[in-house]
N, C-alpha and C. Protein backbone atom coordinates (compact mmCIF):
# COMPACT_ATOMS: atom_id res chain seq x y z
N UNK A 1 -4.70 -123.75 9.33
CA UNK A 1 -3.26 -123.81 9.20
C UNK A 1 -2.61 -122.94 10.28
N UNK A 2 -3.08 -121.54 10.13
CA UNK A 2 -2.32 -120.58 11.43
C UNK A 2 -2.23 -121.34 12.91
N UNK A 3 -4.13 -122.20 12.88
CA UNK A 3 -4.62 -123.28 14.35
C UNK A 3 -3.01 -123.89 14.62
N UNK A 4 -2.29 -124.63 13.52
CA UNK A 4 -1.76 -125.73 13.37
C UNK A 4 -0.31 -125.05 13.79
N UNK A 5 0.01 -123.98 13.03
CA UNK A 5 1.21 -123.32 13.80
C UNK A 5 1.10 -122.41 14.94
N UNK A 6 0.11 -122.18 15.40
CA UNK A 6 -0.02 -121.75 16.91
C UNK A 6 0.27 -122.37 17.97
N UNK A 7 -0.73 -124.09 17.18
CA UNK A 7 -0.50 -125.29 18.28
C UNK A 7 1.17 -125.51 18.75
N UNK A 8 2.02 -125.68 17.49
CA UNK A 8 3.29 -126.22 16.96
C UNK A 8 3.89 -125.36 17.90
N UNK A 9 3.93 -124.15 17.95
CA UNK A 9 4.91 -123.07 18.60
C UNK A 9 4.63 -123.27 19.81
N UNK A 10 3.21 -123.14 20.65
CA UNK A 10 2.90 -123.09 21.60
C UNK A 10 3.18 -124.43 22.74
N UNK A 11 3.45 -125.76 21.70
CA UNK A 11 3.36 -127.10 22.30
C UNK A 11 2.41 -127.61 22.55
N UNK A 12 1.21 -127.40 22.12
CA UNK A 12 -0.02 -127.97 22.28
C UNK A 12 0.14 -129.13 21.63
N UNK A 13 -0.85 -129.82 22.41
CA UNK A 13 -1.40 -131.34 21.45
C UNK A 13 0.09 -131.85 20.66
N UNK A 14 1.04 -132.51 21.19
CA UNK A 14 2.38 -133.01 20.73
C UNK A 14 1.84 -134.13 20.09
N UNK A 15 0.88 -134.94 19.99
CA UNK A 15 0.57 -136.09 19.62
C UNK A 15 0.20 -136.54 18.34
N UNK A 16 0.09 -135.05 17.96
CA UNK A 16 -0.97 -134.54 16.84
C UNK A 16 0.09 -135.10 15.70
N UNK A 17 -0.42 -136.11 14.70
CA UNK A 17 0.51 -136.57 13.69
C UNK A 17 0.59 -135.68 12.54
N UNK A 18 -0.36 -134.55 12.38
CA UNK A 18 -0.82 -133.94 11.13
C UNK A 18 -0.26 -132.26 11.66
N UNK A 19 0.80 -132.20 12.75
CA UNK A 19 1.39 -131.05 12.63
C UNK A 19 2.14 -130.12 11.83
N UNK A 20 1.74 -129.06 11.88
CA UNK A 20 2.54 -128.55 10.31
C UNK A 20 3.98 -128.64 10.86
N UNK A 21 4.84 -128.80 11.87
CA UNK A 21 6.28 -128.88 12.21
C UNK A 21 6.82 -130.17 12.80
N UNK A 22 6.59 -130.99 11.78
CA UNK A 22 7.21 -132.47 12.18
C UNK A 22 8.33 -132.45 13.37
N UNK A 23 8.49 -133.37 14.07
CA UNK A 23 9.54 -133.74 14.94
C UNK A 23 10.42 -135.08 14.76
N UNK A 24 11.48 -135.06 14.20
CA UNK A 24 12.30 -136.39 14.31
C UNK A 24 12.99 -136.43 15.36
N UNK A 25 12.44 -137.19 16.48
CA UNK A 25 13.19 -137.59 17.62
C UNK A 25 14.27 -138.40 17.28
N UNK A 26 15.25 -138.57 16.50
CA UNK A 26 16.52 -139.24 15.91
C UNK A 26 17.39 -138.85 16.46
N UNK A 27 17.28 -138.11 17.16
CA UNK A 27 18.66 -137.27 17.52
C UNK A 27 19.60 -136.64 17.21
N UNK A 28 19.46 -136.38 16.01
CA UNK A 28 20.31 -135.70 14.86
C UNK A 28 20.22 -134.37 15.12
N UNK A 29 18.92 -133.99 15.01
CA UNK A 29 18.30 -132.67 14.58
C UNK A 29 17.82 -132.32 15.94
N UNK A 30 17.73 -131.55 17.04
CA UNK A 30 17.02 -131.98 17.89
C UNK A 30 16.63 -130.05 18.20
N UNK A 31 16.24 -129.80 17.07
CA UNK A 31 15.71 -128.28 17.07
C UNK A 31 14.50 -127.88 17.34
N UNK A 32 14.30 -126.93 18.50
CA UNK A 32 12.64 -126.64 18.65
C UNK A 32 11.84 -126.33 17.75
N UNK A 33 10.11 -126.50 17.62
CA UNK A 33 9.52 -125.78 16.73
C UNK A 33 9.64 -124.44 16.05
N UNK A 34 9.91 -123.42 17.03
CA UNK A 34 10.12 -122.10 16.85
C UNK A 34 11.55 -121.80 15.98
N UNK A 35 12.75 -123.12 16.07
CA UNK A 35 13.85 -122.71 15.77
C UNK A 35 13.81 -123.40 14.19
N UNK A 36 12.84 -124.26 14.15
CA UNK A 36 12.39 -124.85 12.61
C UNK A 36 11.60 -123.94 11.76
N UNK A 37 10.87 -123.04 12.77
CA UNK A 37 10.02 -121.93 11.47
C UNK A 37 11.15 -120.87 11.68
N UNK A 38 12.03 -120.29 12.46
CA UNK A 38 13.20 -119.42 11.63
C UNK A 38 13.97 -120.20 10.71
N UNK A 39 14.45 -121.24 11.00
CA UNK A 39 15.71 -121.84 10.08
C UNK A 39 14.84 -121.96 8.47
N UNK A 40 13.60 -122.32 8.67
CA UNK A 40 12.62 -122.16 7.53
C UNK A 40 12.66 -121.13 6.90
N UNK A 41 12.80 -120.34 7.90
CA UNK A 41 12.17 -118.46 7.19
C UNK A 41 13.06 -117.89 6.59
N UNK A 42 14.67 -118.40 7.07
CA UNK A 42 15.70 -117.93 6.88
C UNK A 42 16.36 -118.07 5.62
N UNK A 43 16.17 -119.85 5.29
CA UNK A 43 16.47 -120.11 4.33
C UNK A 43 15.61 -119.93 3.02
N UNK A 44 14.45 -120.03 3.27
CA UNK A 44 13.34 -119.43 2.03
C UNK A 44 13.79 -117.63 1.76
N UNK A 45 14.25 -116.84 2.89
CA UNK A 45 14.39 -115.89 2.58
C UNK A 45 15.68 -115.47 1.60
N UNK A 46 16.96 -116.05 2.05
CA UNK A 46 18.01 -116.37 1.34
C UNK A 46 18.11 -116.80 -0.03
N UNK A 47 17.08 -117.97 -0.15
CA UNK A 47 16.93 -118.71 -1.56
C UNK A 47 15.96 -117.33 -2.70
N UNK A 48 15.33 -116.93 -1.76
CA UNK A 48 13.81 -115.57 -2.49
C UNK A 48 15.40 -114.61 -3.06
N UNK A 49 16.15 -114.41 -1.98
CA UNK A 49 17.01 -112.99 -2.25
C UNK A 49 17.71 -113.54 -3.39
N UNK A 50 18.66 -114.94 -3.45
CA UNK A 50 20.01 -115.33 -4.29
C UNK A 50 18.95 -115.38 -6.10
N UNK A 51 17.25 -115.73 -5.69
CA UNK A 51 16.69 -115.58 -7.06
C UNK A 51 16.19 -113.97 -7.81
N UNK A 52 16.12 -112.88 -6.99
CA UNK A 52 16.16 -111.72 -6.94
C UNK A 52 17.31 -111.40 -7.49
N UNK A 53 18.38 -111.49 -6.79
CA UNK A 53 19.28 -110.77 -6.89
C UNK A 53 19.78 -111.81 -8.48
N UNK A 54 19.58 -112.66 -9.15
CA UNK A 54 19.91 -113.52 -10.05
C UNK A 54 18.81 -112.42 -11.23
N UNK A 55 17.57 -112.14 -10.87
CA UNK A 55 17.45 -110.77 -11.99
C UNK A 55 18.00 -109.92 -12.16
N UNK A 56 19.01 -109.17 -11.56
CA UNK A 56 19.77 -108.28 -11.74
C UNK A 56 20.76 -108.54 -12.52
N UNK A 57 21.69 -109.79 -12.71
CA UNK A 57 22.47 -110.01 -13.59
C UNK A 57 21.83 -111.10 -14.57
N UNK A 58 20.41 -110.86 -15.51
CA UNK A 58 20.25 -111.36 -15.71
C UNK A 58 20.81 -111.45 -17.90
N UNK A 59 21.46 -110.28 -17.79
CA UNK A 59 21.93 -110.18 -19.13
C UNK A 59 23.42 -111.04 -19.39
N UNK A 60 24.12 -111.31 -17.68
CA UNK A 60 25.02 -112.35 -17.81
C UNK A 60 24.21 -113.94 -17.79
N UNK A 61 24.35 -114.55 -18.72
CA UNK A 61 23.17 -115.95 -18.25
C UNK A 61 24.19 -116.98 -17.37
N UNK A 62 25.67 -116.85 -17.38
CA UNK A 62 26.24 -117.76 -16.71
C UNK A 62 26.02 -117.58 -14.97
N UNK A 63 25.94 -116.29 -15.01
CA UNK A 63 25.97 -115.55 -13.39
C UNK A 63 24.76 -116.13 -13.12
N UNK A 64 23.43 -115.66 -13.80
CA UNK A 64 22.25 -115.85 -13.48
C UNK A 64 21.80 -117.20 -13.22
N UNK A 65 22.50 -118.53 -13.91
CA UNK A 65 22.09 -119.63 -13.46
C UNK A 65 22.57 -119.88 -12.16
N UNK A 66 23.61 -120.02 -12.06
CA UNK A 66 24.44 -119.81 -10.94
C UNK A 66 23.37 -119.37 -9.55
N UNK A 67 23.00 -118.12 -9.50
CA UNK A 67 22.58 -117.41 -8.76
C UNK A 67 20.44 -118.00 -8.70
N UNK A 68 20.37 -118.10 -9.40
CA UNK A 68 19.04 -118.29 -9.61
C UNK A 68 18.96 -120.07 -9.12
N UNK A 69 19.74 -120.84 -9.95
CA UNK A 69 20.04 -122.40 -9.30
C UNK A 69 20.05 -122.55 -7.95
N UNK A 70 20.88 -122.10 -7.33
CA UNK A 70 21.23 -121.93 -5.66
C UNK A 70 20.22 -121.42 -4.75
N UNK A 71 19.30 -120.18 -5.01
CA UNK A 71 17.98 -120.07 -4.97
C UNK A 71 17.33 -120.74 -4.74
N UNK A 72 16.88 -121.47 -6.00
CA UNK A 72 15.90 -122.70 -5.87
C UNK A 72 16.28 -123.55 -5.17
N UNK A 73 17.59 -124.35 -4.49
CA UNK A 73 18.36 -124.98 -3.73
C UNK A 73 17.78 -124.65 -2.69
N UNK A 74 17.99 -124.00 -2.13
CA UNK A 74 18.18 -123.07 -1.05
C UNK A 74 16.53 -122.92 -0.82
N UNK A 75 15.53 -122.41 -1.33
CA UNK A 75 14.23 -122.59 -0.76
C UNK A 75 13.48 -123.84 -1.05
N UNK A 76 13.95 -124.73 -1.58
CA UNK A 76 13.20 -125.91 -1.84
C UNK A 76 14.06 -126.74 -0.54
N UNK A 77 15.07 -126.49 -0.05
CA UNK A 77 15.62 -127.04 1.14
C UNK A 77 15.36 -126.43 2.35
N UNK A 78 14.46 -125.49 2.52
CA UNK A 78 13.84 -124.72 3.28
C UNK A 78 12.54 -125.32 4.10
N UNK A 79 12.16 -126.21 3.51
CA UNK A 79 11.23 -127.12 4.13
C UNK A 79 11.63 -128.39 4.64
N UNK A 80 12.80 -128.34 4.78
CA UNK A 80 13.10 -129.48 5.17
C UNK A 80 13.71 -129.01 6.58
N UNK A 81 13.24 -127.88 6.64
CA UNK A 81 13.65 -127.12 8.55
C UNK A 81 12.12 -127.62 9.13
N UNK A 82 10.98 -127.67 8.32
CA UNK A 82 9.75 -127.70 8.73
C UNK A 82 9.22 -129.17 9.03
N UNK A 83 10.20 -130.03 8.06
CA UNK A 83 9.68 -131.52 8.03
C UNK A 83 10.36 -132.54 8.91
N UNK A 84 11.44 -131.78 8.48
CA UNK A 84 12.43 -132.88 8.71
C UNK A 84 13.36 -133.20 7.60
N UNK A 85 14.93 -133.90 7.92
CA UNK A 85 15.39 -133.86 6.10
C UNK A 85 14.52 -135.40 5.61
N UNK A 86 14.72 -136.14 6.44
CA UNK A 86 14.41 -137.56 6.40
C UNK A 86 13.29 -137.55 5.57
N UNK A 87 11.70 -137.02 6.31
CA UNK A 87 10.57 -137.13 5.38
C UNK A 87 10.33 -136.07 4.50
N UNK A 88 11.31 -135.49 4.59
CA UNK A 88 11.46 -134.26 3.40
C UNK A 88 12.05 -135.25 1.88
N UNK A 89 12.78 -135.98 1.93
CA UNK A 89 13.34 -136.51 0.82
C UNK A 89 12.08 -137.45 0.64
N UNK A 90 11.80 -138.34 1.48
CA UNK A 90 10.51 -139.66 1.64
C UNK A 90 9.82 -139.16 0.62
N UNK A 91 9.32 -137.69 1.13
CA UNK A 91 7.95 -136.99 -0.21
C UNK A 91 8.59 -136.67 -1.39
N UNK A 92 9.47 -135.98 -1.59
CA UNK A 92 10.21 -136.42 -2.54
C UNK A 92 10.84 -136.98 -3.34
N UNK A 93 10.88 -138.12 -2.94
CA UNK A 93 10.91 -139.87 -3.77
C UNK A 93 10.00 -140.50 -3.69
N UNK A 94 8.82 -139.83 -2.84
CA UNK A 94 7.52 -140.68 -3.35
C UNK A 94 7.06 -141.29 -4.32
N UNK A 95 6.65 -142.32 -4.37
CA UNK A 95 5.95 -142.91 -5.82
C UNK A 95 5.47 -141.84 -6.90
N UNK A 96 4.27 -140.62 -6.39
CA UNK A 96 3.72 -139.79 -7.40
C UNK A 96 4.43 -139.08 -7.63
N UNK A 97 5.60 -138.27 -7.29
CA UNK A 97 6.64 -137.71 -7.48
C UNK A 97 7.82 -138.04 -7.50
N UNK A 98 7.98 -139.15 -7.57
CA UNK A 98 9.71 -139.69 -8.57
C UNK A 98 10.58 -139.15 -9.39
N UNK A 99 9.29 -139.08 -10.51
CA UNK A 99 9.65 -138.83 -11.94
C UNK A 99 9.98 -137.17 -11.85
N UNK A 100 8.96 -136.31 -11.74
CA UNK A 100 9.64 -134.97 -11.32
C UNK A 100 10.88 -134.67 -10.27
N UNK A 101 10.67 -135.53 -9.51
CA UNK A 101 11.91 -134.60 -8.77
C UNK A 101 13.25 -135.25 -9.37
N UNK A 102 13.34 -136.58 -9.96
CA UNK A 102 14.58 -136.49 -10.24
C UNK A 102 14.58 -135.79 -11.92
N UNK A 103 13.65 -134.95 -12.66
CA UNK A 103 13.72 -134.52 -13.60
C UNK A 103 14.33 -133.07 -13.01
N UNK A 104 13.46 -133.03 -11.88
CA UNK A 104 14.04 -131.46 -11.55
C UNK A 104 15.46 -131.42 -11.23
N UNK A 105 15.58 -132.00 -10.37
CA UNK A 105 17.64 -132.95 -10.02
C UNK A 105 18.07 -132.42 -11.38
N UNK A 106 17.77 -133.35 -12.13
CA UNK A 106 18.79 -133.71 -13.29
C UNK A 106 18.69 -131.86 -13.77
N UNK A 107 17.48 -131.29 -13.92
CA UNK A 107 17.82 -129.99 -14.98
C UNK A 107 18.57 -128.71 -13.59
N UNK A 108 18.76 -129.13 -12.71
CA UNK A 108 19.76 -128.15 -11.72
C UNK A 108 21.18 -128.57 -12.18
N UNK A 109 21.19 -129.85 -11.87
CA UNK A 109 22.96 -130.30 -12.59
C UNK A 109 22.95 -129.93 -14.28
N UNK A 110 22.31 -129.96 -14.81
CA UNK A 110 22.43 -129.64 -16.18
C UNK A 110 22.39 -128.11 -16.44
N UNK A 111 21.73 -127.45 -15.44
CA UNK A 111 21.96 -126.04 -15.44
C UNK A 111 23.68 -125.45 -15.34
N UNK A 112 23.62 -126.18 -13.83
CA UNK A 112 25.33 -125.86 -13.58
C UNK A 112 26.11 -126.03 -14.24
N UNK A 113 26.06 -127.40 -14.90
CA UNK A 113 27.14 -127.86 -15.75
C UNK A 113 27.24 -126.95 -17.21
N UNK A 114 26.00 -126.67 -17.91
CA UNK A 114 26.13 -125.72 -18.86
C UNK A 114 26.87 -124.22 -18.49
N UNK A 115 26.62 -123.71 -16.90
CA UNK A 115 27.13 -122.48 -16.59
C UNK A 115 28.53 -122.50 -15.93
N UNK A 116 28.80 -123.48 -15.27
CA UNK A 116 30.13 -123.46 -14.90
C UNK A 116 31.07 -124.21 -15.79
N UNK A 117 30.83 -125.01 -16.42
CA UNK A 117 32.03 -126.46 -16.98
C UNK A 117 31.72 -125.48 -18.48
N UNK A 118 30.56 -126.06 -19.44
CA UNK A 118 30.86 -125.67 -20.63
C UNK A 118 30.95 -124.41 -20.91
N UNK A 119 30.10 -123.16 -20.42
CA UNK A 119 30.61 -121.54 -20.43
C UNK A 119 29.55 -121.31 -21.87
N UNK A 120 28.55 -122.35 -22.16
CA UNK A 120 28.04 -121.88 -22.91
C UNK A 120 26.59 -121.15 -22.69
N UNK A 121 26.07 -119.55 -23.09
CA UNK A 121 25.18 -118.93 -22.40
C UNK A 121 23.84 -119.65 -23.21
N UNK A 122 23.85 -119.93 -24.67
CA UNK A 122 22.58 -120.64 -25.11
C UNK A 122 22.11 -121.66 -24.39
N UNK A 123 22.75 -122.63 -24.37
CA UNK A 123 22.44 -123.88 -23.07
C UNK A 123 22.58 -123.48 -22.20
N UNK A 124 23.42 -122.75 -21.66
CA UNK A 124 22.92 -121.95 -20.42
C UNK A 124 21.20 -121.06 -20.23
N UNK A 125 21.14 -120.85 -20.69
CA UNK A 125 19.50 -120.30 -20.90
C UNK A 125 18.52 -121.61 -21.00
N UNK A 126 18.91 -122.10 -22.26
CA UNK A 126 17.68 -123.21 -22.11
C UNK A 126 17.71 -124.41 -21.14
N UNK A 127 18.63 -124.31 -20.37
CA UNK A 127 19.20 -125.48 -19.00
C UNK A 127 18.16 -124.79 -18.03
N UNK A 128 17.82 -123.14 -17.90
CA UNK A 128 17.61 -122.50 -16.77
C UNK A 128 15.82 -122.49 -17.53
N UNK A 129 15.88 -122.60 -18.92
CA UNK A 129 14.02 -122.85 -19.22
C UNK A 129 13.66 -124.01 -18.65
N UNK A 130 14.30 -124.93 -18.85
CA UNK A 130 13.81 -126.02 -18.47
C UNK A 130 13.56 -126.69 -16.85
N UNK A 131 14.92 -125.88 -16.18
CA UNK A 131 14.76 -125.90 -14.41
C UNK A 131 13.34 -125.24 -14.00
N UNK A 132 12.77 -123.85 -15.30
CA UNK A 132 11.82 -123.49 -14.52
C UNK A 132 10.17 -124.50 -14.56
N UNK A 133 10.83 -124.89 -15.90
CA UNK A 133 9.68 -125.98 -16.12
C UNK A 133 9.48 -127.01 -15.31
N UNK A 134 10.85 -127.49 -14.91
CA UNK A 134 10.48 -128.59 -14.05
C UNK A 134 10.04 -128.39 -12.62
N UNK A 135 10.86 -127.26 -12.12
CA UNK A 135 10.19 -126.65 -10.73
C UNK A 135 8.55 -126.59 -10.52
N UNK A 136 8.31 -125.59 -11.97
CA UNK A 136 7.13 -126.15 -11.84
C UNK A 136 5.92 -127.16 -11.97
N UNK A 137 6.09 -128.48 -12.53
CA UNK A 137 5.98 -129.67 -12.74
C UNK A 137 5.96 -130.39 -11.17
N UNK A 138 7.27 -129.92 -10.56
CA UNK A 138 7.44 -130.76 -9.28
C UNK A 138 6.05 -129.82 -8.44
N UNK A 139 6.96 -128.55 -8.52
CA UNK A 139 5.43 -127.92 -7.63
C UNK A 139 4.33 -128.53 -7.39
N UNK A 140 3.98 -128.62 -9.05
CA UNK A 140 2.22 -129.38 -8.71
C UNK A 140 1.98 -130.72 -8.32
N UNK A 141 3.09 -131.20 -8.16
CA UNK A 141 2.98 -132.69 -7.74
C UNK A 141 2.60 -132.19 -6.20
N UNK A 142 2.52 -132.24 -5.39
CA UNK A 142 2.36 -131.37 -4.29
C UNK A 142 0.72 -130.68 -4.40
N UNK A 143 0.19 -130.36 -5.23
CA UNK A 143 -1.32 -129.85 -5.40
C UNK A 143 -2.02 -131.59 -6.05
N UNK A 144 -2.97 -131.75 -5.15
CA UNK A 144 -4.06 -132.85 -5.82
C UNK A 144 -4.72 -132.63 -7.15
N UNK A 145 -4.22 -133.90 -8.12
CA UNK A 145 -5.20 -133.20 -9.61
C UNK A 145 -4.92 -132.00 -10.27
N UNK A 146 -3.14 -131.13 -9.97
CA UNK A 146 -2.95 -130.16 -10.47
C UNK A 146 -2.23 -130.73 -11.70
N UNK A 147 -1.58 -131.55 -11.47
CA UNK A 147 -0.73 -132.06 -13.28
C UNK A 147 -1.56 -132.50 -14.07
N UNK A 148 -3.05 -133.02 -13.91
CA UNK A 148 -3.65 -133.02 -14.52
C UNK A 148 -4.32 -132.87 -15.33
N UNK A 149 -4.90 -131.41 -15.01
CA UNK A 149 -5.66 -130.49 -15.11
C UNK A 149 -4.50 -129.61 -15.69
N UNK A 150 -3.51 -129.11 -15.81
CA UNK A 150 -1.90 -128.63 -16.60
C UNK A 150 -2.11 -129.41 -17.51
N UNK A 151 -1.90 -130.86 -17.52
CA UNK A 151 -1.28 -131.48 -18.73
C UNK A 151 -2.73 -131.31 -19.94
N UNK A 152 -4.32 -131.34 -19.18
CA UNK A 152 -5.00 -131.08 -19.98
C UNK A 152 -5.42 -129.77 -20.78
N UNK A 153 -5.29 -129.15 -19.79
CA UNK A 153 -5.44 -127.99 -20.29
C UNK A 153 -4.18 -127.29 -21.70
N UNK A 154 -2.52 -127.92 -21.43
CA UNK A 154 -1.85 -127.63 -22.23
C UNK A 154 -2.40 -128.66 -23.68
N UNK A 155 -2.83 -129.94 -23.51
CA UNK A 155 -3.34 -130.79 -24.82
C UNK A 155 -4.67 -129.69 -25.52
N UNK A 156 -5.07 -129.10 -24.98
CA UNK A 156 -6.67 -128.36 -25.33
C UNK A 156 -5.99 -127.10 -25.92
N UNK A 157 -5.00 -126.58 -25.44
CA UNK A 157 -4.46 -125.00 -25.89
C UNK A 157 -3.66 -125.15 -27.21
N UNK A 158 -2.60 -126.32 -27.32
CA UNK A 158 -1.90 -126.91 -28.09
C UNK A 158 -2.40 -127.76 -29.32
N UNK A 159 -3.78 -128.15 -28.94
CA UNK A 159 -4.15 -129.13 -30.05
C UNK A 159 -4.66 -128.47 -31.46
N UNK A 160 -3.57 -129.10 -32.49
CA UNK A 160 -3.71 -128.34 -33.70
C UNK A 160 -4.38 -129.44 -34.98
N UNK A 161 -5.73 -130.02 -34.49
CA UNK A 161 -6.71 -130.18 -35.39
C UNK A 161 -7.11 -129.47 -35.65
N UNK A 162 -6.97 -129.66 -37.38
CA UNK A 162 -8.34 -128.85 -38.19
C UNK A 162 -9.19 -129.39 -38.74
């Protein structure tokens, strides 16, 4: 991996389809490698701080979704300095990951909406259990055979035959 961002920074081997710093020649975006792993670094760092700093007010739960939501925003859009936005969404509406990411979608708007519109902190809390659940759900879509091996392992921990 370090091989792969050495190559990337350095300009080696441009041909290479399996670079860790995609290039969309679209013309949209037309940012160097080096300026895709800061804009990367920058925004993962931002999203790390707005979820940090979202523990500190974490006895307000309206603040904390708020702050903790935007976070996750904010570093899960952080790779899309690395990919590209284009095949950044592609993997993200992928067939094996559909279903999570628009579960994860839906429990960010359902977060907000409990913390900003209704003002209520119970659903506000369990809006922000469930964002973490799904974050991590989407996560493992992203690991080979990790929801799997989760979903079995939770049927084996959970299973209440006697």
């Amino acid at each position: 991996m370090m091989w792969k961002l050495h190559q990337s920074i350095l300009g080696g081997d441009e041909d290479d389809e399996e670079s860790l710093v995609y290039d969309e020649s679209d013309g949209i975006c037309s940012l160097s490698p080096m300026q895709r792993i800061y804009g990367f670094a920058a925004l993962l760092f931002a999203g790390l701080v707005c979820m940090f700093l979202s523990l500190i007010v974490f006895v307000k739960p309206i603040k904390f979704a708020v702050l903790f939501t935007f976070g996750n925003l904010l570093a899960a859009g952080s790779t899309g300095f690395l990919l590209g936005p284009g095949r950044q969404v592609a993997m993200m509406f992928d067939r094996v990951r559909v279903y999570a990411t628009a579960i994860y979608l839906g429990c960010i708007v359902v977060a907000l909406i409990c913390a900003l519109w209704i003002h209520n902190k119970v659903l506000t809390i369990l809006a922000i259990i469930s964002e973490i659940c799904a974050l991590i759900w989407y996560s493992l879509s992203y690991i080979p055979f990790a929801r799997t091996m989760v979903s079995k392992l939770m049927v084996r921990l959970c299973d209440t035959e006697l």
